[in-house]
Protein backbone atom coordinates (compact mmCIF):
# COMPACT_ATOMS: atom_id res chain seq x y z
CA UNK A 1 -67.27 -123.80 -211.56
CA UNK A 2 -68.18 -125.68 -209.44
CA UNK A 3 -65.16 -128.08 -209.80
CA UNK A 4 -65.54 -131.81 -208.99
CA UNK A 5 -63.06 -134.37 -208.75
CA UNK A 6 -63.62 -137.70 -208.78
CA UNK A 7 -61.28 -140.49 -207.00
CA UNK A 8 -61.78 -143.86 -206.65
CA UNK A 9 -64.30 -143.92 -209.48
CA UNK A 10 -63.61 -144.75 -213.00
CA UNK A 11 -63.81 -142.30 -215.74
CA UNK A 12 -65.59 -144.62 -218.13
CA UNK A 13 -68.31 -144.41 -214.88
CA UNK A 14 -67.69 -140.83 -214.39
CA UNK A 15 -68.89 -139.86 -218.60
CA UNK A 16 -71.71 -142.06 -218.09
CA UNK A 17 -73.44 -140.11 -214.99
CA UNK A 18 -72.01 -136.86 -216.49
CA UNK A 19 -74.77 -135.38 -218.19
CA UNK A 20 -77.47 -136.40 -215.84
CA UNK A 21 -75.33 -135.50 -213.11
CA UNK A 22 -74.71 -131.90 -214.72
CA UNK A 23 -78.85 -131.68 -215.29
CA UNK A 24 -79.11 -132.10 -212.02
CA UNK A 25 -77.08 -130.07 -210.58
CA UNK A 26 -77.91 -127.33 -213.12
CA UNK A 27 -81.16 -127.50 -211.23
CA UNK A 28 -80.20 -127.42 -207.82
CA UNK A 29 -77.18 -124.60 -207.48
CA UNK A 30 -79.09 -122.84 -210.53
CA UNK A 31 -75.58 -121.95 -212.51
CA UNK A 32 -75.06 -122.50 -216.12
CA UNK A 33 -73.79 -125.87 -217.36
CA UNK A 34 -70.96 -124.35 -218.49
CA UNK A 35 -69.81 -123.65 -215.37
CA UNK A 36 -69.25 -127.20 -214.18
CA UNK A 37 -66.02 -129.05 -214.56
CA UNK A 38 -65.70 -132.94 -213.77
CA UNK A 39 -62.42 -134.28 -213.57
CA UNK A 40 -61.26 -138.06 -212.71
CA UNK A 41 -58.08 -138.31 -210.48
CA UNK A 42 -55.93 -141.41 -210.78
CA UNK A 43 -54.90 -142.54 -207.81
CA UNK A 44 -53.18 -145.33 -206.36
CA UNK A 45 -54.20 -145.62 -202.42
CA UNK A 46 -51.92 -147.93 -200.42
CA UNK A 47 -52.78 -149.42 -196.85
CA UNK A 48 -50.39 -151.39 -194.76
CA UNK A 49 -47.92 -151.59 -197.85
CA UNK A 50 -50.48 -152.83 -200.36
CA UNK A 51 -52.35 -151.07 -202.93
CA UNK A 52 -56.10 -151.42 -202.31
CA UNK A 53 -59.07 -150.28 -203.94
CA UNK A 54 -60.46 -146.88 -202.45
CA UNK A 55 -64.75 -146.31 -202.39
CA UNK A 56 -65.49 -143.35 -203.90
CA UNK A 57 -64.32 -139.83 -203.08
CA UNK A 58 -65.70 -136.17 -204.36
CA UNK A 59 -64.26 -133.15 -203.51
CA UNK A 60 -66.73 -130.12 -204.75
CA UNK A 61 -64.76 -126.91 -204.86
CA UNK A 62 -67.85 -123.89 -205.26
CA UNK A 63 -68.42 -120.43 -203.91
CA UNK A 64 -70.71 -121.18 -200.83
CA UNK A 65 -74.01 -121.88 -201.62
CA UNK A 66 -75.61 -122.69 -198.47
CA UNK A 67 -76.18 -125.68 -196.19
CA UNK A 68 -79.85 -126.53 -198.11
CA UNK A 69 -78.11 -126.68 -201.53
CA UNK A 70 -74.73 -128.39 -200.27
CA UNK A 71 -77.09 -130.77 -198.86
CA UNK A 72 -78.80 -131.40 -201.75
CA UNK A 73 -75.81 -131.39 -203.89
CA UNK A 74 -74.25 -134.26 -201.89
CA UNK A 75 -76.86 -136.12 -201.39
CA UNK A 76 -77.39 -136.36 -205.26
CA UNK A 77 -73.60 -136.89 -206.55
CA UNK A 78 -73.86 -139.71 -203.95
CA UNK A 79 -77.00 -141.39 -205.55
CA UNK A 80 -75.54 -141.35 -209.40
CA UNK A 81 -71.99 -142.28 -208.43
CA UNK A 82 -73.66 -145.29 -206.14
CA UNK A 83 -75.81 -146.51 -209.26
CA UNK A 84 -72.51 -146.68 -211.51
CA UNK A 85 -70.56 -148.24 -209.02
CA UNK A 86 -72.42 -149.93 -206.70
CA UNK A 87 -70.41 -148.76 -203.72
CA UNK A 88 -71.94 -148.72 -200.17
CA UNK A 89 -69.76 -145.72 -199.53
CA UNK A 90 -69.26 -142.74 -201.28
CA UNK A 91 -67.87 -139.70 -199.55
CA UNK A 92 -68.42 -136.15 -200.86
CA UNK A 93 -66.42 -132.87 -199.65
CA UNK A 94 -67.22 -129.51 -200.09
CA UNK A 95 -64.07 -127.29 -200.45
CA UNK A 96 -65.36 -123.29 -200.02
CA UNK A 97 -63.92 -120.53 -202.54
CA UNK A 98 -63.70 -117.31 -201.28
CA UNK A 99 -64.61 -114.72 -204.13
CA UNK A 100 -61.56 -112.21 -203.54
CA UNK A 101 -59.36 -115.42 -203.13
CA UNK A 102 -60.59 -116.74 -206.87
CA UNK A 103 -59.18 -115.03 -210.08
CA UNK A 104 -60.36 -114.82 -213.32
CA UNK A 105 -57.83 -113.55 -216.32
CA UNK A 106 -56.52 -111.42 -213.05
CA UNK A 107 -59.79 -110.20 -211.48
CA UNK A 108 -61.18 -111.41 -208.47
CA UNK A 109 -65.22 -112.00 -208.07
């Protein structure tokens, strides 16, 4: 953890910010790289009966980390998923853990 999912991005886009991504992030939060997960949601979005093509969404589920990191986490995710895409929007939410909420093989942190 932390957990990001990806929607209305691409995963071919997604494996080719991964690693950089991951570095950077690795620096910022200061967790293993282990601990990240990157998934790509497939979603169809649908507007007025049509389907249409969504910008980019990130949801970032994580144990609090503060508003300095959070800030710095979004802020980056934004820049690498912009440079693969090209989008003029990309919006990134932060979904809080709490530790005695999360289990691990039956133990909460």
């Amino acid at each position: 953890m932390p957990h990001l999912r990806f929607r209305g991005v691409e995963k071919d886009k997604v494996k080719a910010i991964s690693k950089d991504l991951v570095d950077n992030l690795q620096e910022i939060i200061g967790c293993p790289r282990d601990y990240f997960v990157l998934e790509v949601i497939n979603s169809d979005f649908i507007f007025d009966g049509e389907e249409v093509k969504m910008y980019p969404f990130i949801e970032v589920a994580w144990f609090d980390r503060g508003s300095e990191v959070q800030d710095k986490v979004a802020k980056k995710i934004t820049e690498k998923v912009k440079d693969v895409t090209g989008a003029e929007t990309v919006d990134v939410v932060f979904i809080k853990y709490k530790e005695k909420r999360y289990y691990e093989n039956g133990e909460h942190f």
